[in-house]
Protein backbone atom coordinates (compact mmCIF):
# COMPACT_ATOMS: atom_id res chain seq x y z
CA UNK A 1 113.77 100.18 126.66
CA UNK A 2 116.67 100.54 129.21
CA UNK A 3 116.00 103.64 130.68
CA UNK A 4 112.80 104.45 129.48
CA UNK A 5 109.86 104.39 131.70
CA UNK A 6 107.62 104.34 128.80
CA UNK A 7 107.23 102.12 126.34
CA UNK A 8 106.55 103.00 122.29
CA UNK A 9 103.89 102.11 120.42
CA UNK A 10 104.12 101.13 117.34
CA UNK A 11 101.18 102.26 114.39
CA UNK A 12 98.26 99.72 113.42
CA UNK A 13 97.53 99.27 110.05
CA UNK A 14 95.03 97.07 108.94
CA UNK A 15 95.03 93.13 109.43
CA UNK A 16 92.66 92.56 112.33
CA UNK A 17 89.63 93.86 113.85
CA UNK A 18 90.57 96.92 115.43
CA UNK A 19 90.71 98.91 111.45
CA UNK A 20 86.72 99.92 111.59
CA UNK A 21 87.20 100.91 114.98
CA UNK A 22 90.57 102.78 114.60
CA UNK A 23 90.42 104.08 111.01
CA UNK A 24 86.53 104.77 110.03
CA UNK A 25 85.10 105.89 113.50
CA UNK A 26 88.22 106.99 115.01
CA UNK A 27 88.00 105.05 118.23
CA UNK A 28 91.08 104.42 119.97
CA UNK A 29 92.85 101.31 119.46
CA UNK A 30 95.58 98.99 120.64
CA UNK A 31 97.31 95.92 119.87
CA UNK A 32 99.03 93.78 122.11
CA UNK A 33 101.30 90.85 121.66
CA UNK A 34 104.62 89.34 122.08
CA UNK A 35 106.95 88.61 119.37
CA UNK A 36 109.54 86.03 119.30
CA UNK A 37 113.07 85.35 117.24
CA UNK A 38 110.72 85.14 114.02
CA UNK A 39 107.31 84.99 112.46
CA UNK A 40 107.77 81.29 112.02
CA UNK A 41 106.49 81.25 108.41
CA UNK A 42 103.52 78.89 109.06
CA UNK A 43 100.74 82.19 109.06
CA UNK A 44 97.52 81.25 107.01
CA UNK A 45 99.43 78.22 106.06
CA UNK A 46 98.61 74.41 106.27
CA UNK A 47 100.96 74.37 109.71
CA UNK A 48 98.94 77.16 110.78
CA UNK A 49 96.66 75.01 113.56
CA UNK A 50 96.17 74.17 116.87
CA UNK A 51 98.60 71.11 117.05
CA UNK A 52 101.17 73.52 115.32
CA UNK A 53 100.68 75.91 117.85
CA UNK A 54 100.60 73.64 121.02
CA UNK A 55 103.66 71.75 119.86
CA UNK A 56 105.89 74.65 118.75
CA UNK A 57 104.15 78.17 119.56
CA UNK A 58 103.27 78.11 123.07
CA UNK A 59 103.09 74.59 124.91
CA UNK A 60 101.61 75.22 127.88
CA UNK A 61 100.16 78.46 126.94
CA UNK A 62 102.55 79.94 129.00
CA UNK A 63 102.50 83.10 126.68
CA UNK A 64 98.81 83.22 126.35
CA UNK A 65 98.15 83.06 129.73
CA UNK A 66 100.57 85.87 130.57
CA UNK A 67 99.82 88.06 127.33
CA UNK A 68 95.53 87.71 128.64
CA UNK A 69 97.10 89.51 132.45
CA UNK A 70 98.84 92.03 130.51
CA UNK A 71 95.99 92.66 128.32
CA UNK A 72 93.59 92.82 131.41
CA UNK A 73 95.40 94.81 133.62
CA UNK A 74 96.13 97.79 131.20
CA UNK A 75 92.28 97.66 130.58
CA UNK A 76 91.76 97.72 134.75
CA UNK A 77 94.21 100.37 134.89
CA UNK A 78 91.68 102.44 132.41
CA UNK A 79 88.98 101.41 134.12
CA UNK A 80 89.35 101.72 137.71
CA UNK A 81 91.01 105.14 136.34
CA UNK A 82 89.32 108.36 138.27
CA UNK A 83 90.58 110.22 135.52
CA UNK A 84 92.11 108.32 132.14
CA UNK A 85 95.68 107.79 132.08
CA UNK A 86 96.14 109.98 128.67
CA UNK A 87 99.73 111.47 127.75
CA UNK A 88 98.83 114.51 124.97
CA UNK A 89 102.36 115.15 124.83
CA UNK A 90 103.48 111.56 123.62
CA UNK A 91 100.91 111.98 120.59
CA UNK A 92 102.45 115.13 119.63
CA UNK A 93 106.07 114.15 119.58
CA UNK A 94 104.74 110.91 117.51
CA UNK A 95 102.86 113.28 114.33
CA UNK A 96 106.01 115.72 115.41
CA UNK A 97 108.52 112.91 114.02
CA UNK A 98 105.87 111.91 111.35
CA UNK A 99 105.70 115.73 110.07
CA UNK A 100 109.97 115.80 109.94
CA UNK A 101 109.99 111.89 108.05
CA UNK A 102 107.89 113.61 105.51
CA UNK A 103 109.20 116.49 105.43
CA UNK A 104 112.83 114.65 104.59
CA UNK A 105 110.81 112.40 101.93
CA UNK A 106 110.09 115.78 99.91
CA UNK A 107 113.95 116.91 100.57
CA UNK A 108 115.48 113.38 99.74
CA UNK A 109 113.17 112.63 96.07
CA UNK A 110 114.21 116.12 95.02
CA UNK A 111 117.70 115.18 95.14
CA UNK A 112 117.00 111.63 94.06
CA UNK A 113 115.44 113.45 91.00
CA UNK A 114 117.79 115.78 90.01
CA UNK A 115 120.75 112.95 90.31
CA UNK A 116 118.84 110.56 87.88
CA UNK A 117 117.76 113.78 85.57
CA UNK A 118 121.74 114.68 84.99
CA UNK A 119 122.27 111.40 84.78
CA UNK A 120 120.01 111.13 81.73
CA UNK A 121 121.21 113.98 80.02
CA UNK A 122 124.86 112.71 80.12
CA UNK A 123 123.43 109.64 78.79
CA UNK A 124 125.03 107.81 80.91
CA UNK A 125 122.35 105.14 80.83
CA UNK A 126 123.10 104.65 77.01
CA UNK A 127 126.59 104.25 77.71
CA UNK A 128 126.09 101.51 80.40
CA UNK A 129 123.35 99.35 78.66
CA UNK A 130 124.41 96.21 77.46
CA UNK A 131 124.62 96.04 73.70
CA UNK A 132 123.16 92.74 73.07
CA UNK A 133 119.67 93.20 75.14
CA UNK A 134 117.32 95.68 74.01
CA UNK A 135 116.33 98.44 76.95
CA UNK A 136 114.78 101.70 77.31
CA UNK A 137 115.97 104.64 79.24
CA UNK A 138 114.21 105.86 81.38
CA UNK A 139 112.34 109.48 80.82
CA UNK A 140 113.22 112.40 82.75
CA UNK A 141 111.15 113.18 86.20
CA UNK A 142 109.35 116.56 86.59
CA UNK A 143 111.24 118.88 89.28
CA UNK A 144 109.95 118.22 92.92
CA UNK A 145 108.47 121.35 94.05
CA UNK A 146 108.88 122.91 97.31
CA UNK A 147 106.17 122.31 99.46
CA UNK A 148 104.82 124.48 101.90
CA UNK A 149 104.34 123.18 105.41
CA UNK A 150 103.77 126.32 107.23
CA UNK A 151 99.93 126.03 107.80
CA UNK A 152 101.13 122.21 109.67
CA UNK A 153 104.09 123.78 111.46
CA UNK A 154 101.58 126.31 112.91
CA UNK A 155 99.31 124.12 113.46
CA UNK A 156 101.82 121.41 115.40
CA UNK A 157 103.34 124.26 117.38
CA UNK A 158 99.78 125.53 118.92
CA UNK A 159 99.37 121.31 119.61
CA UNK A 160 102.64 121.24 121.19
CA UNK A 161 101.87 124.75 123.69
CA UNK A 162 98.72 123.36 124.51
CA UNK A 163 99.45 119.67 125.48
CA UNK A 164 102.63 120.69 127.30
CA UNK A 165 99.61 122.69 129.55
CA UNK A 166 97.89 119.83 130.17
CA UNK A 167 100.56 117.59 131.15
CA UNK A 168 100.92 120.64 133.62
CA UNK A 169 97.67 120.81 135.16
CA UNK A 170 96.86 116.83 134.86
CA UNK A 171 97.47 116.29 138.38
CA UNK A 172 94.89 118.29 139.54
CA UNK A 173 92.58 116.54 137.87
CA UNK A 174 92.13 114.21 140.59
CA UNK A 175 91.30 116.87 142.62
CA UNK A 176 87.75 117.44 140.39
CA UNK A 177 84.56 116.40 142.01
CA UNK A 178 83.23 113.38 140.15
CA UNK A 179 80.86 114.84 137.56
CA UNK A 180 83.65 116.88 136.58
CA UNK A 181 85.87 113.91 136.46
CA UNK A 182 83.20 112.33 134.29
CA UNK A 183 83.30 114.96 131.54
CA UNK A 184 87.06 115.28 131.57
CA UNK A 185 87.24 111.70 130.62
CA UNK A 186 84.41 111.75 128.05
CA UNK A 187 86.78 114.16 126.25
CA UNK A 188 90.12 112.56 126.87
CA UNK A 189 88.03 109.39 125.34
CA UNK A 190 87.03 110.88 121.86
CA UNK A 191 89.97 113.10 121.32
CA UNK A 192 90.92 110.24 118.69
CA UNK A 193 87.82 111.23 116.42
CA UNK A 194 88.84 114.55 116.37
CA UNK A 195 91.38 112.67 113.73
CA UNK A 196 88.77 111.36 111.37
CA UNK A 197 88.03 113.13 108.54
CA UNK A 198 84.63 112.21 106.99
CA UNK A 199 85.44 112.73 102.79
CA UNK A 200 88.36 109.84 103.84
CA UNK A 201 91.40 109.28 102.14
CA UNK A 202 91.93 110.29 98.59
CA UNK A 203 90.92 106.92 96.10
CA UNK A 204 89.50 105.04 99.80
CA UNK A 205 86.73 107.23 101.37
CA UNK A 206 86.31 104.50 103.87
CA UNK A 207 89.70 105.12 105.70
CA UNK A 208 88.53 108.66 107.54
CA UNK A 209 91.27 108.71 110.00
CA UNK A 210 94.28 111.44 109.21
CA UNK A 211 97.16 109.90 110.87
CA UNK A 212 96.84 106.22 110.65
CA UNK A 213 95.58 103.95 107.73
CA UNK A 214 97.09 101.18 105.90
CA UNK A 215 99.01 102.31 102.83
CA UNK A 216 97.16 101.94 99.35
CA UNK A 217 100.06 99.49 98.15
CA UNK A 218 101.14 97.74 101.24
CA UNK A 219 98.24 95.75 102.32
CA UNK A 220 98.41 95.46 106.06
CA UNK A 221 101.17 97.89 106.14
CA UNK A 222 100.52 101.21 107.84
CA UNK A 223 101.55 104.68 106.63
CA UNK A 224 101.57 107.63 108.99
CA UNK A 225 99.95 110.97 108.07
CA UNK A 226 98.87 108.67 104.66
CA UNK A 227 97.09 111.47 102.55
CA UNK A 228 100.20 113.06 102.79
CA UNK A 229 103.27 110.31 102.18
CA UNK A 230 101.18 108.53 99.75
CA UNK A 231 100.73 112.10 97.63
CA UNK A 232 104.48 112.23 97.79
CA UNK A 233 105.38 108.79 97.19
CA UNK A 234 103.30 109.06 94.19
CA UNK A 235 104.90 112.37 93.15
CA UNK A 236 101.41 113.78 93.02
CA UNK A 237 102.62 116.92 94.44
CA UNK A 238 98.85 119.03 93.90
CA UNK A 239 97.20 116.32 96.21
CA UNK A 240 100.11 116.27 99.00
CA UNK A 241 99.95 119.76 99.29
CA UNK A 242 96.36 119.45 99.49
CA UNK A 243 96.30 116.99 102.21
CA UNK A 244 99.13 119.58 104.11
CA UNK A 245 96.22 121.58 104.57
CA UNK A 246 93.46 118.95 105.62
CA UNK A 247 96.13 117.63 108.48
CA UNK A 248 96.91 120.93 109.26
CA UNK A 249 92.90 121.44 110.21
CA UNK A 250 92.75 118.00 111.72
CA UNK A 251 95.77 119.16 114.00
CA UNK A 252 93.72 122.35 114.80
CA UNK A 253 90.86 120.19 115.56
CA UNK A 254 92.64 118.16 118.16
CA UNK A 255 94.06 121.04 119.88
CA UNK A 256 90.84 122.24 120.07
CA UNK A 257 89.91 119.19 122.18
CA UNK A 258 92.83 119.39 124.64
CA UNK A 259 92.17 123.40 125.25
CA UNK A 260 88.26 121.99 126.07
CA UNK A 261 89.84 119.64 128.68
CA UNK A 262 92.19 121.72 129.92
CA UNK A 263 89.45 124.59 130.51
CA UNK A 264 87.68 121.71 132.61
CA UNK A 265 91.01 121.44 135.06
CA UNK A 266 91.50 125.02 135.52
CA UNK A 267 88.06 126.41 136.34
């Protein structure tokens, strides 16, 4: 944080009540808290109660009280906003790093694969296994294709041109007369559901939005751009490339939205 004007936000996954907001109407979300040394350990456990907390968590509410002036003034700020504080180009260097982890996934499995494959043919799991315990080696792994990210590349690159225009012309946003003011915000507000798609996730129809969800395995854990990691992970290589293309038009739809309130600045 040295340095850095702006603090990151981290990715919700499930866990609380912001996931039918967030992930099945697409309604912006945020979580705020403070985190200590540790977790503590005593989380839906018997120590898990008021006296616990008092005594050990917070005496004095000290924490609480200052976490509820954070919490309210970042909703003022919003509020008493003419136009809403919204940075387009923070979301796109966030899916922009998401795009490049997966990308490295596909890259670092292939060569995971082919290592364990010649390891298999040399046998070399045969020649290591201990003699007196009975085990099976493992089977060799199909090749990992080659995906093809170009229709997301585009896609992030038109996202990139256009929110690097609005971060231009936000300023003179303020300058709008009020009812213009009004619809510029109404857009900034529902960009988010831009993200949802309404089929859902693949196996969890529920979970609509494209860029956040918890992952199938993890529980409250989040995965980014799930449809596609999850394919991957699972070496289900027909339904990544398949969700390549249904992020690419969810991309396509959210640059759609920022030309819309860009078009309301410049007229």
């Amino acid at each position: 944080m040295i340095g850095n004007k702006n603090i990151k936000l981290g990715a919700l996954g499930a866990g609380s009540d912001w996931s039918g907001f967030l992930q099945f109407l697409g309604i912006a979300s945020m979580d705020l808290g403070f985190e200590g040394e540790g977790e503590g350990g005593e989380y839906h456990s018997i120590y898990d109660s008021y006296d616990h907390f008092v005594k050990f968590n917070d005496p004095g509410f000290k924490y609480g009280v200052t976490l509820s002036k954070t919490t309210g003034r970042a909703m003022m700020r919003m509020a008493n906003a003419d136009v809403l504080p919204f940075d387009v180009n923070s979301f796109y260097k966030t899916v922009a790093d998401y795009v490049t982890e997966l990308k490295t996934l596909v890259n670092n499995t292939r060569t995971e694969t082919e290592q364990e494959n010649k390891m298999i043919r040399d046998k070399l799991y045969d020649l290591a296994k201990d003699p007196t315990k009975i085990y099976q080696a493992p089977k060799m792994k199909d090749a990992v294709p080659y995906l093809n990210f170009s229709d997301l590349e585009n896609a992030m690159v038109q996202l990139k041109n256009r929110s690097e225009e609005f971060q231009k012309q936000y300023d003179y946003a303020t300058q709008l007369p009020a009812n213009k003011q009004n619809e510029l915000n109404e857009i900034i507000y529902k960009m988010e559901r831009s993200l949802i798609n309404e089929k859902g996730l693949p196996r969890r129809p529920w979970y609509k939005h494209q860029v956040y969800a918890p992952g199938y395995y993890t529980g409250y854990g989040v995965k980014t751009l799930p449809g596609i990691r999850e394919a991957i992970e699972q070496r289900n290589w027909k339904e990544a490339q398949e969700n390549i293309e249904i992020v690419s038009k969810t991309m396509e739809s959210y640059t759609q939205q920022v030309q819309l309130a860009m078009n309301i600045i410049i007229k």
